[in-house]
PDB file of N, CA and C in Angstrom:
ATOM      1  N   UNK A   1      -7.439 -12.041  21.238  1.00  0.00           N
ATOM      2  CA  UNK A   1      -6.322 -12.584  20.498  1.00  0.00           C
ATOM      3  C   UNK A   1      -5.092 -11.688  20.614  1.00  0.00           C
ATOM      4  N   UNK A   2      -5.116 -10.443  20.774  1.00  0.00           N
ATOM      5  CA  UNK A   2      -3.943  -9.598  20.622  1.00  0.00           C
ATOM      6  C   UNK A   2      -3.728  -9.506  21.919  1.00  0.00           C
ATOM      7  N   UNK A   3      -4.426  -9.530  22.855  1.00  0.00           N
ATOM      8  CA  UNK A   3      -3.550  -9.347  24.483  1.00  0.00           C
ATOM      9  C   UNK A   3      -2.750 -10.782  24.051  1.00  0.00           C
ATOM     10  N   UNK A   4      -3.399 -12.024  23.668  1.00  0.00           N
ATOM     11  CA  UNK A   4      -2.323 -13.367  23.359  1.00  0.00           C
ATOM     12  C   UNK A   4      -1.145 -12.597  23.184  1.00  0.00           C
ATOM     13  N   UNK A   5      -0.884 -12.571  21.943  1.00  0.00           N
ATOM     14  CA  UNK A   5       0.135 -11.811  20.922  1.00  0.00           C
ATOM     15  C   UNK A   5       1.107 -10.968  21.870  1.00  0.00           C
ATOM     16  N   UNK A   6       0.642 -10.431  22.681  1.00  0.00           N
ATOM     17  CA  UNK A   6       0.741  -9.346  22.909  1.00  0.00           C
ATOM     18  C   UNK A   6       1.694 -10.196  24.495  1.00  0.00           C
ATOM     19  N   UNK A   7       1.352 -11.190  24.763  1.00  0.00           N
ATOM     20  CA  UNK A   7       2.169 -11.791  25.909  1.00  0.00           C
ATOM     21  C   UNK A   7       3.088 -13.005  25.379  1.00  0.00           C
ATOM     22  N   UNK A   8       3.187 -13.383  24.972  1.00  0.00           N
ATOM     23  CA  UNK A   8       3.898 -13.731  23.758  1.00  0.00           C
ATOM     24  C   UNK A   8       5.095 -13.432  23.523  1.00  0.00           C
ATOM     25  N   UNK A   9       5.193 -12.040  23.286  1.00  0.00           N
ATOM     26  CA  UNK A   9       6.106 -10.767  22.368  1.00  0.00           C
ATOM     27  C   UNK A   9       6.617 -10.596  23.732  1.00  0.00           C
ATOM     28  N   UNK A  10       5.580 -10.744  24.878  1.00  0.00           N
ATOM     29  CA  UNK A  10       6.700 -10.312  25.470  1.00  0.00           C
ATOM     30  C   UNK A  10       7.482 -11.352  26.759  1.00  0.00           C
ATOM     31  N   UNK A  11       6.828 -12.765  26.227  1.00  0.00           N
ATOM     32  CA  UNK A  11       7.574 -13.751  26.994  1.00  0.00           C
ATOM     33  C   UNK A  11       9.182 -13.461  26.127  1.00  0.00           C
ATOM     34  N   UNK A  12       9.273 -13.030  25.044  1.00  0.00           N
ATOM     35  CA  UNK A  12       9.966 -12.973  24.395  1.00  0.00           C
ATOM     36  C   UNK A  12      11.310 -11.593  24.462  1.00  0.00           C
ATOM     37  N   UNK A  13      10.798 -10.964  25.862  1.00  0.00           N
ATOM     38  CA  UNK A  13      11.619  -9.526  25.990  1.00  0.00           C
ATOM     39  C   UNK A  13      11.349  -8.305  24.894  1.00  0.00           C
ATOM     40  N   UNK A  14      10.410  -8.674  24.342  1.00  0.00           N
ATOM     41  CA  UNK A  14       9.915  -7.366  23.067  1.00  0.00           C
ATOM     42  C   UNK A  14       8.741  -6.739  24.208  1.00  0.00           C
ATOM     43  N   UNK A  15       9.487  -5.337  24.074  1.00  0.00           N
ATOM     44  CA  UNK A  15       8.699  -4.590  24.299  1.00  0.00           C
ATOM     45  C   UNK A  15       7.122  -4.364  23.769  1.00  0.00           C
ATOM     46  N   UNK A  16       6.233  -4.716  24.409  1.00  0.00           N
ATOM     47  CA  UNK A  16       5.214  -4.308  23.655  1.00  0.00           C
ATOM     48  C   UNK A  16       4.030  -3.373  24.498  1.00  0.00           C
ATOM     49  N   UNK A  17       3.118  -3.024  23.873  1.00  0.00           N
ATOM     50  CA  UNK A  17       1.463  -2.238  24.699  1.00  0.00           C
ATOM     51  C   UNK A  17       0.441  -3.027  24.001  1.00  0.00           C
ATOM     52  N   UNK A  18      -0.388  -2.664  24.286  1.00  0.00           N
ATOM     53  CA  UNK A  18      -2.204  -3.009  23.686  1.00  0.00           C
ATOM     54  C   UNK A  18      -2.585  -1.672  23.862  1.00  0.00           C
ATOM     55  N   UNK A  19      -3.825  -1.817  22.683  1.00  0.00           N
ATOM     56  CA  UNK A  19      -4.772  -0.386  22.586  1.00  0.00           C
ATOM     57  C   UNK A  19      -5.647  -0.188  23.899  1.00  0.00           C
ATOM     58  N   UNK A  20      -5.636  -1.375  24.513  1.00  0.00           N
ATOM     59  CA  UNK A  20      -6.505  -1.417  25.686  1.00  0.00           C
ATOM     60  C   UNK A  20      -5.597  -0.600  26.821  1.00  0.00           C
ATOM     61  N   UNK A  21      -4.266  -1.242  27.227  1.00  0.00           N
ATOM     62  CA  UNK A  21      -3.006  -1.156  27.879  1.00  0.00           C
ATOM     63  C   UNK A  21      -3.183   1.033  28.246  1.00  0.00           C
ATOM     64  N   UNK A  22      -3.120   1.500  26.791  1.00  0.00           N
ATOM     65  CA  UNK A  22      -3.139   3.082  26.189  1.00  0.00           C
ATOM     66  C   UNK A  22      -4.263   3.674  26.065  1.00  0.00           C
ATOM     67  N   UNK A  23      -5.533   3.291  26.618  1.00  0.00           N
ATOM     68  CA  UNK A  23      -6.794   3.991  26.428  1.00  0.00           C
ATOM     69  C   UNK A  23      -6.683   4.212  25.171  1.00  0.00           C
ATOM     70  N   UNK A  24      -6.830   3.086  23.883  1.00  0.00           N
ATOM     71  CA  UNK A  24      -6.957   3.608  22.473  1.00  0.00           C
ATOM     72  C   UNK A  24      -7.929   2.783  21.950  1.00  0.00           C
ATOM     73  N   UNK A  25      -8.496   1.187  22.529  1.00  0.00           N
ATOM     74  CA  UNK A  25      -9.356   1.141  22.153  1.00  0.00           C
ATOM     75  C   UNK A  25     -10.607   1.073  21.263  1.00  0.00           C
ATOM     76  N   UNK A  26     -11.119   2.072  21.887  1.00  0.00           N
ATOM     77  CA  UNK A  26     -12.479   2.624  21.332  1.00  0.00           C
ATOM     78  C   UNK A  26     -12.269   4.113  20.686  1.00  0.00           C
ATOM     79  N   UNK A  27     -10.723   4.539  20.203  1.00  0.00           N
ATOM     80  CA  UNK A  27     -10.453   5.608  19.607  1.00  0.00           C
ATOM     81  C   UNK A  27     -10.344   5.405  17.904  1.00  0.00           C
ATOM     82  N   UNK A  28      -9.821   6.584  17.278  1.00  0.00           N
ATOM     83  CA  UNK A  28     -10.197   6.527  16.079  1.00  0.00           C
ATOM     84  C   UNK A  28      -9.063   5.770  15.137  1.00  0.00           C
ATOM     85  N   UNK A  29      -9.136   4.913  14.073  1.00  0.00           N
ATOM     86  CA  UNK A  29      -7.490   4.814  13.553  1.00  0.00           C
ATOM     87  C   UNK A  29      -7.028   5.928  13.566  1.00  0.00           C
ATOM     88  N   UNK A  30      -7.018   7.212  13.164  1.00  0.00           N
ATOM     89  CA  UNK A  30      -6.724   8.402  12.846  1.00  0.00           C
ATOM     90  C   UNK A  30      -5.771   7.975  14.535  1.00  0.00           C
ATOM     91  N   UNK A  31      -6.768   7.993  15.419  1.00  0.00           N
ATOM     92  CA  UNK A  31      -5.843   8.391  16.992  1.00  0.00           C
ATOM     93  C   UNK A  31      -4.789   7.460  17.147  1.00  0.00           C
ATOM     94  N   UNK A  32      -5.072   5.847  16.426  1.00  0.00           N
ATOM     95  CA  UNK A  32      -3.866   5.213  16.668  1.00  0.00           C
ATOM     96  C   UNK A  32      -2.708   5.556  16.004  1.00  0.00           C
ATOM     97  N   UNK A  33      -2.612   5.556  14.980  1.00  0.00           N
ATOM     98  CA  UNK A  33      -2.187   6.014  13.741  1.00  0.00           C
ATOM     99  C   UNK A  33      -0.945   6.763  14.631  1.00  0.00           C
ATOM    100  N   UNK A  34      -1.778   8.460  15.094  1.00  0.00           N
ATOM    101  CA  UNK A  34      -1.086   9.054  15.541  1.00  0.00           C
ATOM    102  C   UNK A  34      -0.582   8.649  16.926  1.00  0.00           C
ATOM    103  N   UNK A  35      -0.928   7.987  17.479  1.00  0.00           N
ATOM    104  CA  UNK A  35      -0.312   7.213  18.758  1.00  0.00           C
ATOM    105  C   UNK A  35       1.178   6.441  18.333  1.00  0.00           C
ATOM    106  N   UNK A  36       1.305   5.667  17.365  1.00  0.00           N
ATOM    107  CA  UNK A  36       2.308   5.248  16.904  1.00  0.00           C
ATOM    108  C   UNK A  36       3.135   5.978  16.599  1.00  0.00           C
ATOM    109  N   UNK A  37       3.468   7.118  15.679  1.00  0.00           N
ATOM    110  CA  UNK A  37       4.167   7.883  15.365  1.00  0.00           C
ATOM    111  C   UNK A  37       4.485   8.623  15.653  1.00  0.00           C
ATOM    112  N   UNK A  38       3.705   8.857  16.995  1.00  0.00           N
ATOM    113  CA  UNK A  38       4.614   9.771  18.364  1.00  0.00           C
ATOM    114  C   UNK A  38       5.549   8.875  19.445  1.00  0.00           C
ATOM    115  N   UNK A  39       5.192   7.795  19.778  1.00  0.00           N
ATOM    116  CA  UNK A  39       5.776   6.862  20.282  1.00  0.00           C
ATOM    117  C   UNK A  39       6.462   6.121  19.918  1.00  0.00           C
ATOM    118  N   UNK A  40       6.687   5.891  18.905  1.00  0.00           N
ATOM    119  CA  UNK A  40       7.271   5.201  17.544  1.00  0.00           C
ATOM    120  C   UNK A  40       7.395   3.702  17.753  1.00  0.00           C
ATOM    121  N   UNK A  41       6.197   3.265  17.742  1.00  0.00           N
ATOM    122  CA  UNK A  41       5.463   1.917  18.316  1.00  0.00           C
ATOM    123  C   UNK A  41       5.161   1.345  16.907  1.00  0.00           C
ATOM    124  N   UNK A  42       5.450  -0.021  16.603  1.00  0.00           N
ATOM    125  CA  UNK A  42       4.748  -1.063  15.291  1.00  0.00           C
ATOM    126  C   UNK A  42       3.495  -1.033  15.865  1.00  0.00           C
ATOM    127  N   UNK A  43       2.397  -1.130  14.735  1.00  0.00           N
ATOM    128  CA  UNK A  43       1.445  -1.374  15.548  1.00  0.00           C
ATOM    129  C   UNK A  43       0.756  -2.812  14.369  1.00  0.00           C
ATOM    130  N   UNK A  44       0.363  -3.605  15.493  1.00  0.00           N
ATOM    131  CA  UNK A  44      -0.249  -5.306  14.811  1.00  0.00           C
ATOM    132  C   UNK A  44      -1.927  -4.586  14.577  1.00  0.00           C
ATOM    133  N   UNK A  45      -2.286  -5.140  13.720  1.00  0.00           N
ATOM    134  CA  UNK A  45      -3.709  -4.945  12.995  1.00  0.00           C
ATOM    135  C   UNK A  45      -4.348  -5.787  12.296  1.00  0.00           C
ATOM    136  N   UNK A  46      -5.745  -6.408  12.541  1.00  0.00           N
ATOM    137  CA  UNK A  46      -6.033  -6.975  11.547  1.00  0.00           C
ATOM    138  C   UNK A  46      -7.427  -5.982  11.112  1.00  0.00           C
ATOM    139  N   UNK A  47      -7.362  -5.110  10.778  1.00  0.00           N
ATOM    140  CA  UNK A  47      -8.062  -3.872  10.501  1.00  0.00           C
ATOM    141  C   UNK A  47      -8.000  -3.388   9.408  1.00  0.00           C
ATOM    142  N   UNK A  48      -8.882  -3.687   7.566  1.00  0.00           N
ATOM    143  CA  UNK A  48      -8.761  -3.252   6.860  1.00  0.00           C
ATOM    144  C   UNK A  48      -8.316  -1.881   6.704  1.00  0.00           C
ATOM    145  N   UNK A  49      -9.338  -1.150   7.113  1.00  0.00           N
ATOM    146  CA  UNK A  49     -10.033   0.134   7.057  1.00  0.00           C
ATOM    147  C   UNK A  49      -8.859   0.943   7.746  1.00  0.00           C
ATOM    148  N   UNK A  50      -7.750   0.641   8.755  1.00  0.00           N
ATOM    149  CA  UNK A  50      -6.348   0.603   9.208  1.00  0.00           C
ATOM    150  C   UNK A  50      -5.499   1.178   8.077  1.00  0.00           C
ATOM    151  N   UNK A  51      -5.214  -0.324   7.248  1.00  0.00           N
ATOM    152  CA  UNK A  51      -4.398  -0.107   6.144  1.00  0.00           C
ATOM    153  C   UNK A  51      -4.781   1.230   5.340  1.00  0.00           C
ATOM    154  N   UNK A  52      -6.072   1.205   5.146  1.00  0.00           N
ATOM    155  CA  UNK A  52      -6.433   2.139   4.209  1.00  0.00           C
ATOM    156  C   UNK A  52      -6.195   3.791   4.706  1.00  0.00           C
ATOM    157  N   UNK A  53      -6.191   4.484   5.469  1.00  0.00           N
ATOM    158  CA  UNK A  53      -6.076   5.038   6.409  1.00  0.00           C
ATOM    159  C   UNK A  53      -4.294   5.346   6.106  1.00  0.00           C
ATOM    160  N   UNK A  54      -3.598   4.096   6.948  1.00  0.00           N
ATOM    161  CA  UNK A  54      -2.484   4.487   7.185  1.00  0.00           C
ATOM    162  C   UNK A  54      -1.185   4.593   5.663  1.00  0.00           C
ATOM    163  N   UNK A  55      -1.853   4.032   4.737  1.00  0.00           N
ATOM    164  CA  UNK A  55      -1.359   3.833   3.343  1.00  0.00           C
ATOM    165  C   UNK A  55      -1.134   5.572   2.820  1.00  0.00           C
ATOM    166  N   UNK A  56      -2.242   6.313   3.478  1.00  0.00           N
ATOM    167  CA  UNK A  56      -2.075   8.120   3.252  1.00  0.00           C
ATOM    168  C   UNK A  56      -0.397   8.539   3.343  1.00  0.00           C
ATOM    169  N   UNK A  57       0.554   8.101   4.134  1.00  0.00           N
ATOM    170  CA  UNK A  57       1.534   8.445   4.647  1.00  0.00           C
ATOM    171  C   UNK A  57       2.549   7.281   4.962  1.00  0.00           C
ATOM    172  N   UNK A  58       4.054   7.489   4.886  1.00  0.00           N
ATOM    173  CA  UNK A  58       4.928   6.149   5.010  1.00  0.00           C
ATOM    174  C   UNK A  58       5.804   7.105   6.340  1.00  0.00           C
ATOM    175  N   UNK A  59       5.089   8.031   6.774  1.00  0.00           N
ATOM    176  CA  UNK A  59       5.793   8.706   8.371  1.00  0.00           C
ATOM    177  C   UNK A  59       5.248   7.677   9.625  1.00  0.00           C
ATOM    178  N   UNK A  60       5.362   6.435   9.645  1.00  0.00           N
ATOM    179  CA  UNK A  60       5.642   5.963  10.618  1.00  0.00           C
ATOM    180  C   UNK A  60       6.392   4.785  10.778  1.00  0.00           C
ATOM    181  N   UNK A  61       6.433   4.044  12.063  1.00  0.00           N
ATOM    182  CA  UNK A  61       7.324   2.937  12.124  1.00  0.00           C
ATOM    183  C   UNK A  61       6.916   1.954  11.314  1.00  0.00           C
ATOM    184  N   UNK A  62       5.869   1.132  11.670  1.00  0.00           N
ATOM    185  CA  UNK A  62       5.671   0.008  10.641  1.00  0.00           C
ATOM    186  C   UNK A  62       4.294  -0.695  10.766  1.00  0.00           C
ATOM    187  N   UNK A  63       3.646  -1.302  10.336  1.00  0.00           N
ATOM    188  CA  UNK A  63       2.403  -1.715  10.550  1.00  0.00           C
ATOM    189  C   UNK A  63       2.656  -3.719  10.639  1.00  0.00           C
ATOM    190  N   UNK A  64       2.227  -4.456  11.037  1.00  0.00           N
ATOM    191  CA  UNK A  64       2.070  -5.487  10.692  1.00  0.00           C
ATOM    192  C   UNK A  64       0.791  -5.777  10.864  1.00  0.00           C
ATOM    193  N   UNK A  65      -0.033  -6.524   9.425  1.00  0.00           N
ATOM    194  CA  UNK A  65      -0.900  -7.211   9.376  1.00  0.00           C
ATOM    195  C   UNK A  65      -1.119  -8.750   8.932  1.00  0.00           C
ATOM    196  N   UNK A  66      -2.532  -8.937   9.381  1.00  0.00           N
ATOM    197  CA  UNK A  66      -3.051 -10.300   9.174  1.00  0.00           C
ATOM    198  C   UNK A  66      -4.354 -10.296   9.110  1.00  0.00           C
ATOM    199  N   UNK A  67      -4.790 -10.842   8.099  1.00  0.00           N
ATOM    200  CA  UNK A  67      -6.539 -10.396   7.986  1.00  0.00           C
ATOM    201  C   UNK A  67      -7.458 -11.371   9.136  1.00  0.00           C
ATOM    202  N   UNK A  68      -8.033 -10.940   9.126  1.00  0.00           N
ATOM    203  CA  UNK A  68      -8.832 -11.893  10.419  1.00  0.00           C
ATOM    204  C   UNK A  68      -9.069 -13.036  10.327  1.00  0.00           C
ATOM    205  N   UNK A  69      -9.271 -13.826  11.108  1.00  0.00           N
ATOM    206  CA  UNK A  69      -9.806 -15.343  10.545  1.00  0.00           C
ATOM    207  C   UNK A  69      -9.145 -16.083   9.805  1.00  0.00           C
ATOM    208  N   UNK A  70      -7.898 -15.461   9.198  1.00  0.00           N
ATOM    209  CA  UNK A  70      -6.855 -16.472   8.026  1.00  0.00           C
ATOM    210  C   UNK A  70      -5.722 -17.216   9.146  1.00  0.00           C
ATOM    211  N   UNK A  71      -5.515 -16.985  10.529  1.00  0.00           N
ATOM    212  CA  UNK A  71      -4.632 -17.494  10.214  1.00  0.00           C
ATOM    213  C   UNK A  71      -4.804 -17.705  12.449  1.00  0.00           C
ATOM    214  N   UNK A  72      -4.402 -19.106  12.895  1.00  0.00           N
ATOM    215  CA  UNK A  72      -4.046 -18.875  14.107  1.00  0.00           C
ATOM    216  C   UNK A  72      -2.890 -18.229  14.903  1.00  0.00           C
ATOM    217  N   UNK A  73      -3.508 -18.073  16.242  1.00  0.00           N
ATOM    218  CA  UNK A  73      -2.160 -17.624  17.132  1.00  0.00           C
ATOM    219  C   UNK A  73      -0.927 -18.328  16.724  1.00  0.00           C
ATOM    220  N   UNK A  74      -1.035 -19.467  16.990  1.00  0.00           N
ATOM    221  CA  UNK A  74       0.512 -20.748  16.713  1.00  0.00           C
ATOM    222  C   UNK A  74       0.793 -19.843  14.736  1.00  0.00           C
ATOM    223  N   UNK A  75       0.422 -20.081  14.246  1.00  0.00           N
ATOM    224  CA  UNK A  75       0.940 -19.552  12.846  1.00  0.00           C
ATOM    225  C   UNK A  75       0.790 -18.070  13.080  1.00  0.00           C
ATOM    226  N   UNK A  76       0.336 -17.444  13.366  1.00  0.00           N
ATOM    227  CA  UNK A  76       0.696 -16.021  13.616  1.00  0.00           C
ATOM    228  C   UNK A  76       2.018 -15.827  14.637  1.00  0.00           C
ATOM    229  N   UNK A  77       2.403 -16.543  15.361  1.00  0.00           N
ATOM    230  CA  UNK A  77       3.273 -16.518  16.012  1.00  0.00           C
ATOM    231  C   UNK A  77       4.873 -17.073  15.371  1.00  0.00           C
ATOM    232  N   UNK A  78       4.432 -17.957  14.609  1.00  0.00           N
ATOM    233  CA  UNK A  78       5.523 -18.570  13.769  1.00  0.00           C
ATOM    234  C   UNK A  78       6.172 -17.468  12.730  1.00  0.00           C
ATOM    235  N   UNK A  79       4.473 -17.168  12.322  1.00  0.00           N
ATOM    236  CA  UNK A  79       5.084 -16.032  10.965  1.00  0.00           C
ATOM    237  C   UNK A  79       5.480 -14.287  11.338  1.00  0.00           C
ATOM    238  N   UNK A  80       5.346 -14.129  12.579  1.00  0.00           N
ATOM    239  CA  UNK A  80       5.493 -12.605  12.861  1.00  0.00           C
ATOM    240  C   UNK A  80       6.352 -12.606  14.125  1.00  0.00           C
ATOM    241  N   UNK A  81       6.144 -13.627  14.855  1.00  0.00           N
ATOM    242  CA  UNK A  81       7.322 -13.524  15.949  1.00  0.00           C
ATOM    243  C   UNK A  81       8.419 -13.974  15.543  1.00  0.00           C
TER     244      UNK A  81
END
């Protein structure tokens, strides 16, 4: 779903990456976390355990979420693109 998103954003000229794109993956939130805020990248999540995590600190760009399963690409696209 997020490579979708993720082509999408950028039929749209928005710069974007994937965790896949950055070898991040199979890394820790902790590593994305800090991946963002060195790069100063939004990062899309539908990753509780994310929020919880990144809620420690307001030192980065921005998070956007959507909980899983609530909502399709076409309405995820409506409401965030």
């Amino acid at each position: 779903m997020k490579s979708v998103i993720a082509r999408e954003l950028r039929r749209r000229s928005i710069d974007v990456t994937t965790t896949v794109e950055v070898g991040l993956r199979t890394q820790s939130d902790k590593a994305q976390l800090n991946f963002i805020c060195q790069e100063q990248r939004v990062l899309f999540t539908q990753d509780d355990d994310f929020l919880r995590i990144a809620s420690f600190t307001s030192n980065h760009p921005g998070i956007v979420y959507c909980k899983q399963g609530t909502r399709s690409i076409g309405q995820i696209g409506v409401e965030y693109l």
